[in-house]
C-alpha atoms as a PDB file:
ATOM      1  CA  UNK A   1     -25.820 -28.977   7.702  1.00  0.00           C
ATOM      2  CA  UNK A   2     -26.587 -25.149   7.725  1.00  0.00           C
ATOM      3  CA  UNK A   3     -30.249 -23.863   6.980  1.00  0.00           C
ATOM      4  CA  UNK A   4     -30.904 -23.639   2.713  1.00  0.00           C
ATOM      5  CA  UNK A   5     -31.226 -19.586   2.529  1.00  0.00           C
ATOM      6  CA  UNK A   6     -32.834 -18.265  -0.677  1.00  0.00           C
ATOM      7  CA  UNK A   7     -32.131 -14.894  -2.204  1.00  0.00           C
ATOM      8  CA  UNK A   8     -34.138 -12.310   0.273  1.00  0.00           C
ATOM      9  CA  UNK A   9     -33.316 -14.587   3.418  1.00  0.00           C
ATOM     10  CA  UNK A  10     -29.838 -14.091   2.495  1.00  0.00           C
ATOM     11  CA  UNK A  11     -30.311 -10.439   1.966  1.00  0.00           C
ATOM     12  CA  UNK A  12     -32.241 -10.052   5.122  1.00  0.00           C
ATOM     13  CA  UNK A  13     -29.757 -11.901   7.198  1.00  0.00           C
ATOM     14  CA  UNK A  14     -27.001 -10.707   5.936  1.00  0.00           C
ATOM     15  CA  UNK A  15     -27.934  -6.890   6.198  1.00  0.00           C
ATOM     16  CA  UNK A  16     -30.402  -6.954   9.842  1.00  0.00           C
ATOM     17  CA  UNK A  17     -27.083  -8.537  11.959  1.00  0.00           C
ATOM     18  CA  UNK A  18     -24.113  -6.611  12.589  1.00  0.00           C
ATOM     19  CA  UNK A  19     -20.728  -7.210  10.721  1.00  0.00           C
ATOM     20  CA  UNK A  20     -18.440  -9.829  12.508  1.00  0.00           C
ATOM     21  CA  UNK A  21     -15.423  -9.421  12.545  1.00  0.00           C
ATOM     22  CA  UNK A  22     -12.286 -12.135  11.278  1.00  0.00           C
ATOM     23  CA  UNK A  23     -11.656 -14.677  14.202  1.00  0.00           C
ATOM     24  CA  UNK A  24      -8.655 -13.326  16.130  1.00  0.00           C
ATOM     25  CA  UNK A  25      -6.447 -16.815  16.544  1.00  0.00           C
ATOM     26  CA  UNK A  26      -6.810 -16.285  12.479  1.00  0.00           C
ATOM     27  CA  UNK A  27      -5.268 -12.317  12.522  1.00  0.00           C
ATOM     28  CA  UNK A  28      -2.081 -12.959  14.931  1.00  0.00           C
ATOM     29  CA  UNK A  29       0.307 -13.371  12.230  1.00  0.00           C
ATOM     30  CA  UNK A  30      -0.581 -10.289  10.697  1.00  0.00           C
ATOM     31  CA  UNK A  31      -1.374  -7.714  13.712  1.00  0.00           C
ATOM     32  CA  UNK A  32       2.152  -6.662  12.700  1.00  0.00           C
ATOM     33  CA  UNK A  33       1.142  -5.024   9.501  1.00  0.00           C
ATOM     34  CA  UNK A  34      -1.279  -2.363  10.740  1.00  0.00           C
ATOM     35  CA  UNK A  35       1.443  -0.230  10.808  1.00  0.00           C
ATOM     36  CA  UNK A  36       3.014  -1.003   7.408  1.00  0.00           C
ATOM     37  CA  UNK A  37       1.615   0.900   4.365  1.00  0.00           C
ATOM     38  CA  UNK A  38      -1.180  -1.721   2.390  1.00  0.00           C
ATOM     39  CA  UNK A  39      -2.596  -1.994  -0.688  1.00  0.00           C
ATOM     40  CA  UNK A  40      -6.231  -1.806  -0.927  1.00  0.00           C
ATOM     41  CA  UNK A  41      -7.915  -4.319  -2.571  1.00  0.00           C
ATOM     42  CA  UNK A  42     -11.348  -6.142  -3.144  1.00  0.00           C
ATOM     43  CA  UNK A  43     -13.290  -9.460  -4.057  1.00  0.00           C
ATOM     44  CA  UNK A  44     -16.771 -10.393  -5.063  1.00  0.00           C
ATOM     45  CA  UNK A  45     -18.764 -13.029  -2.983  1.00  0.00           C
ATOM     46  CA  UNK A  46     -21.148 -13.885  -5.900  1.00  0.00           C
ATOM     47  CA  UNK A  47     -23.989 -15.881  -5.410  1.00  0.00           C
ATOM     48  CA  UNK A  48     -25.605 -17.563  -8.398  1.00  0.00           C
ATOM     49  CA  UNK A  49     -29.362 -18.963  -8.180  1.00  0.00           C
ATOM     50  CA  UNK A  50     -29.924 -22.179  -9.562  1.00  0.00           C
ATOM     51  CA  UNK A  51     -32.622 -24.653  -9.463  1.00  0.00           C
ATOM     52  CA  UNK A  52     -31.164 -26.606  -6.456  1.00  0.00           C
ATOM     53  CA  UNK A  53     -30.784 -23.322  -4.840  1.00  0.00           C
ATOM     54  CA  UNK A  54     -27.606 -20.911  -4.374  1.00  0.00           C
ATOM     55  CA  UNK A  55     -24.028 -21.490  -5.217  1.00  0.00           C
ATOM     56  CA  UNK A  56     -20.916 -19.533  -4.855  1.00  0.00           C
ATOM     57  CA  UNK A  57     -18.446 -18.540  -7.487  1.00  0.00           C
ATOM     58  CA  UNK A  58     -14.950 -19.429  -6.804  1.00  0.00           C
ATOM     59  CA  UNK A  59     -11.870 -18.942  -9.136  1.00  0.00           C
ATOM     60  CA  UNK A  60      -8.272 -21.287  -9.130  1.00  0.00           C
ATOM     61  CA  UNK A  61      -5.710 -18.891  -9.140  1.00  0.00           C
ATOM     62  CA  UNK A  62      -2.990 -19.311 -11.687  1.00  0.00           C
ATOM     63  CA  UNK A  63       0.249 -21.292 -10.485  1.00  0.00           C
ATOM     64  CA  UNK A  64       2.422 -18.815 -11.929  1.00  0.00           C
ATOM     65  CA  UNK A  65       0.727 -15.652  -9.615  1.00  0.00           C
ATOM     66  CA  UNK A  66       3.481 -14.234  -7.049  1.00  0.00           C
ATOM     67  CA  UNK A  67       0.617 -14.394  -4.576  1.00  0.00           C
ATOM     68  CA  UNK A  68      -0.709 -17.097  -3.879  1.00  0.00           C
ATOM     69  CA  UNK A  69      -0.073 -19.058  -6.944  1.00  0.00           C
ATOM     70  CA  UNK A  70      -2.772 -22.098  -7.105  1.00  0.00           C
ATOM     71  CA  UNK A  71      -5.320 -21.118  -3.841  1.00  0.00           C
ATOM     72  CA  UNK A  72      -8.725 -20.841  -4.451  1.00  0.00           C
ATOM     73  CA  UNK A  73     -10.063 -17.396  -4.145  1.00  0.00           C
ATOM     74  CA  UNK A  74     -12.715 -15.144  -4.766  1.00  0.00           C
ATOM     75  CA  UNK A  75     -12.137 -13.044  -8.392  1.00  0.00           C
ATOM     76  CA  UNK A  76     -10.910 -10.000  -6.954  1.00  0.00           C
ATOM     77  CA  UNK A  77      -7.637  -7.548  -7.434  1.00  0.00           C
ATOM     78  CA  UNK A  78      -5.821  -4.610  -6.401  1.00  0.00           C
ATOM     79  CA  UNK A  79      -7.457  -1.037  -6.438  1.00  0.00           C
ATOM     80  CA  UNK A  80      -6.518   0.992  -9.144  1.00  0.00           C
ATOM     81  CA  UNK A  81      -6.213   4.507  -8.888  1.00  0.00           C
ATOM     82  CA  UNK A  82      -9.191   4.700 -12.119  1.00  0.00           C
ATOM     83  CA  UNK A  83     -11.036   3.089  -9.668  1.00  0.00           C
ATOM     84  CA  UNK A  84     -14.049   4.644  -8.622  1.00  0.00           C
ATOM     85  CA  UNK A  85     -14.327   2.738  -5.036  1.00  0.00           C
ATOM     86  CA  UNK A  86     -13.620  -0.687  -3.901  1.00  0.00           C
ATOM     87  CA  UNK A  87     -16.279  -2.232  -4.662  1.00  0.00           C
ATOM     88  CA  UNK A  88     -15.609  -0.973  -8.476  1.00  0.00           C
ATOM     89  CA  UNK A  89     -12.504  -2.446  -7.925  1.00  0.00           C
ATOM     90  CA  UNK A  90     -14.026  -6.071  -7.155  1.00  0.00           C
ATOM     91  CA  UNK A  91     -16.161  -5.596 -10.389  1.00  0.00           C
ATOM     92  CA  UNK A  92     -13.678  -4.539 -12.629  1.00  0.00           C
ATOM     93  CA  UNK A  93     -11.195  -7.631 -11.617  1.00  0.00           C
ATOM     94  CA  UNK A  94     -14.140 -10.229 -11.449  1.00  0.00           C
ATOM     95  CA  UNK A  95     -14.490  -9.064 -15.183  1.00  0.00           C
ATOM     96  CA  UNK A  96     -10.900  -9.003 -16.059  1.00  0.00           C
ATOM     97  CA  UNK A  97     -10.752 -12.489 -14.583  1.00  0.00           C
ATOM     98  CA  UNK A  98     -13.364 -14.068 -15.484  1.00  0.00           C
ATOM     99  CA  UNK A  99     -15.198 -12.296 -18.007  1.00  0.00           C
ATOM    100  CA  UNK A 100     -18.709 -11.580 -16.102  1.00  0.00           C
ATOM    101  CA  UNK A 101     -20.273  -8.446 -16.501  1.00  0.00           C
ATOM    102  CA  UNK A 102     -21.120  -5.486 -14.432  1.00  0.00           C
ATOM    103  CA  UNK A 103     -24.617  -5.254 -15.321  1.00  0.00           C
ATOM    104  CA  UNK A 104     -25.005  -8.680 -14.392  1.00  0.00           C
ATOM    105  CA  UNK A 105     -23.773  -8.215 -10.951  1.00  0.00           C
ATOM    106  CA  UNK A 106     -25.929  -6.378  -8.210  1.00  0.00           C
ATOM    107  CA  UNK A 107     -23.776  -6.051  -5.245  1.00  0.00           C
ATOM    108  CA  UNK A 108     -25.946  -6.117  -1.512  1.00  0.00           C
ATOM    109  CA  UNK A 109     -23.291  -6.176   1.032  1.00  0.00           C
ATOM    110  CA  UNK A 110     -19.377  -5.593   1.990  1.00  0.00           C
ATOM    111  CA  UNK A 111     -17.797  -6.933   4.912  1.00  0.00           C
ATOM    112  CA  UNK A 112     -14.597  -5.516   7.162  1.00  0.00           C
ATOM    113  CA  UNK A 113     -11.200  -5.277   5.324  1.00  0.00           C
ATOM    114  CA  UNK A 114      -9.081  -7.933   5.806  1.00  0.00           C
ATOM    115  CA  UNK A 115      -5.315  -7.623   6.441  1.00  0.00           C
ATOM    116  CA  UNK A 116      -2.793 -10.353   4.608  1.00  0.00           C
ATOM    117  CA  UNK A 117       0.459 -12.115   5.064  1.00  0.00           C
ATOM    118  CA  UNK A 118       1.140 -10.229   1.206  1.00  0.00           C
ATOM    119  CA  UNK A 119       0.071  -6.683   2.482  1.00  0.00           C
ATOM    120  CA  UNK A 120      -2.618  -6.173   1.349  1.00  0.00           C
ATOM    121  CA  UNK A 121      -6.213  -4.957   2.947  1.00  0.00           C
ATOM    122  CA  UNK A 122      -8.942  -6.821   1.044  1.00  0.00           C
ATOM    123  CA  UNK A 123     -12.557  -5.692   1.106  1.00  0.00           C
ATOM    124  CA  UNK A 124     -15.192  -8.588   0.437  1.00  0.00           C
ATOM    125  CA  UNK A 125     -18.170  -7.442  -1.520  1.00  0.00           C
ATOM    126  CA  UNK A 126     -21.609 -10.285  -1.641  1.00  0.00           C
ATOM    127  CA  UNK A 127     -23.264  -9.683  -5.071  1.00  0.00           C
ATOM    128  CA  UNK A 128     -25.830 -11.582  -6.995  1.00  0.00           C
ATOM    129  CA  UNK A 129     -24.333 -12.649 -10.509  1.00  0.00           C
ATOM    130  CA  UNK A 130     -27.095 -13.551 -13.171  1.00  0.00           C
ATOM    131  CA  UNK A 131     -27.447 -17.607 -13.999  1.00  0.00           C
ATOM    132  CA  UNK A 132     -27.021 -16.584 -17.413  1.00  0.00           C
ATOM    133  CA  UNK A 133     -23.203 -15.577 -16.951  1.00  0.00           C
ATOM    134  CA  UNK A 134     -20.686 -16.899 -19.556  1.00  0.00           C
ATOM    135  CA  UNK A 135     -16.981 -16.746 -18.440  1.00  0.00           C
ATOM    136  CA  UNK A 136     -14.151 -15.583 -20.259  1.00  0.00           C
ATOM    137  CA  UNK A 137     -11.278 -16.897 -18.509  1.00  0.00           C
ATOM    138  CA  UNK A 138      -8.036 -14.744 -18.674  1.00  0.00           C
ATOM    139  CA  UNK A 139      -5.267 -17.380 -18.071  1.00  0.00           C
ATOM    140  CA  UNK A 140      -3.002 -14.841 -17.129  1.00  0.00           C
ATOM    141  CA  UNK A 141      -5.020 -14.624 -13.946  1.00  0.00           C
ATOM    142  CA  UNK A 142      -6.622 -17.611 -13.257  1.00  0.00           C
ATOM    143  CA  UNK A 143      -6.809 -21.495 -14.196  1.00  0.00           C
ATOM    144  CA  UNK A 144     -10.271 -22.515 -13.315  1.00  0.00           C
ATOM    145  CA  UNK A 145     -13.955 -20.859 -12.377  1.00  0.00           C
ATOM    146  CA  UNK A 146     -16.454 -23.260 -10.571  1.00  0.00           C
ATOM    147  CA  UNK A 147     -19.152 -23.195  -8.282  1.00  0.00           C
ATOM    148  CA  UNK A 148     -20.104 -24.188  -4.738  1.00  0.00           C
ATOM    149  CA  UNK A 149     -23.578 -25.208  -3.358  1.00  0.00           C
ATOM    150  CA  UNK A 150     -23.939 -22.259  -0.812  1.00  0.00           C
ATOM    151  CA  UNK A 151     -25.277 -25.082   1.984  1.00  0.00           C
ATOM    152  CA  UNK A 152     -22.141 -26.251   2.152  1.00  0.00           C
ATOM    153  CA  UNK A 153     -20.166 -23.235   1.996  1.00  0.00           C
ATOM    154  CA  UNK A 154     -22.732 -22.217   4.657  1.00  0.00           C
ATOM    155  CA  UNK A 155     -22.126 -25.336   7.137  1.00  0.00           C
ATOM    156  CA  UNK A 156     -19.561 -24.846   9.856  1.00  0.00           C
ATOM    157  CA  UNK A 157     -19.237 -28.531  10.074  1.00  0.00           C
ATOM    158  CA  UNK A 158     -17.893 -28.553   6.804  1.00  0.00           C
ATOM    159  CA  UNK A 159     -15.258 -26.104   7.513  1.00  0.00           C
ATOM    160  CA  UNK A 160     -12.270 -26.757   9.563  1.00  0.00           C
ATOM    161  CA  UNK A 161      -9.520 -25.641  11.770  1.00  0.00           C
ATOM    162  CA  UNK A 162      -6.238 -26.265  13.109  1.00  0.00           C
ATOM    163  CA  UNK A 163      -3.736 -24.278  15.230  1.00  0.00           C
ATOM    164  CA  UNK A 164       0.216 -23.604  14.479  1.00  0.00           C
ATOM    165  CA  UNK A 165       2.547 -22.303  17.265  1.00  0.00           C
ATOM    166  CA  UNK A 166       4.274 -19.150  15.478  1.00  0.00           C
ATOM    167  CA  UNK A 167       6.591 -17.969  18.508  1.00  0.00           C
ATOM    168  CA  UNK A 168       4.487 -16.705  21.166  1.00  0.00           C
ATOM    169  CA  UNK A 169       1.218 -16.957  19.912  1.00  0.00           C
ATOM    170  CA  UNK A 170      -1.470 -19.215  17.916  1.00  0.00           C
ATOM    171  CA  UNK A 171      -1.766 -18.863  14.605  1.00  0.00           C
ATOM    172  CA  UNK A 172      -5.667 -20.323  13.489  1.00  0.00           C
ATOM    173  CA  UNK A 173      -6.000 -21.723   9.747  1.00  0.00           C
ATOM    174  CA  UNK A 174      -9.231 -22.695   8.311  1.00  0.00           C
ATOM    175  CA  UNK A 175     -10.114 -24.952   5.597  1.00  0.00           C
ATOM    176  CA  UNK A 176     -12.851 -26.105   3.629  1.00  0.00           C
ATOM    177  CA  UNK A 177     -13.187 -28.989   1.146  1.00  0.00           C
ATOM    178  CA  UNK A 178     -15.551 -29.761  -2.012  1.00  0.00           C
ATOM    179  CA  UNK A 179     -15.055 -32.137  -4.774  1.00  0.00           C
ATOM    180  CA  UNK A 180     -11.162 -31.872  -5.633  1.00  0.00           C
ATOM    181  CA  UNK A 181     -10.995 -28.314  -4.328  1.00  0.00           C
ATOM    182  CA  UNK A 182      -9.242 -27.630  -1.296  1.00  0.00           C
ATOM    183  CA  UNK A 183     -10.447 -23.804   0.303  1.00  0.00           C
ATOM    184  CA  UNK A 184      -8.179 -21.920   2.428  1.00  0.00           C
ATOM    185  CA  UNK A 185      -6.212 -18.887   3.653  1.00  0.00           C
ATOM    186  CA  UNK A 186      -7.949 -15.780   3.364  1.00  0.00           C
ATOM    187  CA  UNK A 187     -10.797 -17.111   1.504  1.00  0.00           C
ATOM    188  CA  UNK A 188     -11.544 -20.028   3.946  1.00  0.00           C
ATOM    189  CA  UNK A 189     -11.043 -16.583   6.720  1.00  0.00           C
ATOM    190  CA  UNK A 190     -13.678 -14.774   4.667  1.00  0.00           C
ATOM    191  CA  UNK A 191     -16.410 -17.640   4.679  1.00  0.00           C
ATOM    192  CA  UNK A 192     -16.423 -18.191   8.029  1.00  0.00           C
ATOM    193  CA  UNK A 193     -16.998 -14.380   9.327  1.00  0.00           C
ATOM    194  CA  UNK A 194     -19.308 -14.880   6.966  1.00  0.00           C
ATOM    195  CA  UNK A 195     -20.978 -17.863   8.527  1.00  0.00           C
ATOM    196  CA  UNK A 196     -21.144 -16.524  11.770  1.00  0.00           C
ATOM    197  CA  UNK A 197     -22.797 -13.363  10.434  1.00  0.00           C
ATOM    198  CA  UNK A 198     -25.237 -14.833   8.151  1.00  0.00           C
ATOM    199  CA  UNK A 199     -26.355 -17.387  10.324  1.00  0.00           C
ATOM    200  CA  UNK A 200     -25.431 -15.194  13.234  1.00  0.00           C
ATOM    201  CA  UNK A 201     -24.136 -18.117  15.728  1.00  0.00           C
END
């Protein structure tokens, strides 16, 4: 199980350790891209305080999407060009999505970009969302909102990985379970950088 962090450890571990970057068996399959034109984008890590500690926000994407219809994700989009920087960008779409506010995010951290299979170069924001959120689902966007007991999205024994053989080289997926939610692709990519840097082993 991985250590129960409250608000100012996580702040503290998050911002005295350098960035990590995404595990390289995970970024073969993409090293391709750096040379095609991408589409910036962003998500919001948001933590929520409760009484048994912190959870995580995570959104079911809608099974109509063209990308990746039906994953589970962080509320995020593309960057418009009204946009005033990416991590605007992550706080306009969690509210598009979802229906939380901006003043009841407070955003403490942003990790690497992150290239995908769809072309795009995401930037992961960690904010702190207010308990007192309400949601506002646009079903357009997305089919569910829930959240995840950070210990567990924490705990590396909790997530897993296997290996493909794409051609010449090893392609790494990661995957995470809780309840009848299966965590994976980018997101599942995200959260373990993210383990490693938080809790820095």
């Amino acid at each position: 199980m991985s250590p129960e962090l409250n608000k100012s450890q996580l702040i503290q571990n998050f911002q005295l350790h350098q960035t990590v970057d995404y595990h390289k068996d995970s970024m073969r399959r993409v090293a391709h891209l750096k040379s095609y034109p991408l589409r910036k984008a962003s998500v919001l890590i948001g933590f929520v305080e409760r009484d048994n500690g912190l959870n995580v926000i995570f959104t079911r994407r809608a099974k109509h999407l063209k990308h990746h219809p039906g994953q589970i994700s962080f509320p995020g989009g593309k960057y418009e060009d009204d946009d005033i920087n990416l991590a605007h960008t992550a706080l306009r779409e969690t509210y598009e999505e979802i229906g939380i506010e901006n003043q009841q995010i407070s955003i403490f951290g942003q990790m690497p970009e992150l290239v995908t299979i769809s072309k795009f170069s995401v930037t992961p924001f960690l904010g702190f969302v207010d308990n007192s959120y309400v949601t506002t689902i646009d079903r357009n966007e997305v089919d569910e909102v829930f959240e995840v007991p950070a210990r567990i999205v924490f705990d590396r024994y909790q997530l897993h990985s296997h290996q493909f053989q794409f051609g010449e080289y090893t392609h790494r997926v990661f995957g995470l379970s809780y309840q009848n939610h299966f965590i994976w692709g980018m997101t599942a990519q995200i959260i373990q950088a993210l383990q490693k840097h938080i809790l820095y082993r």
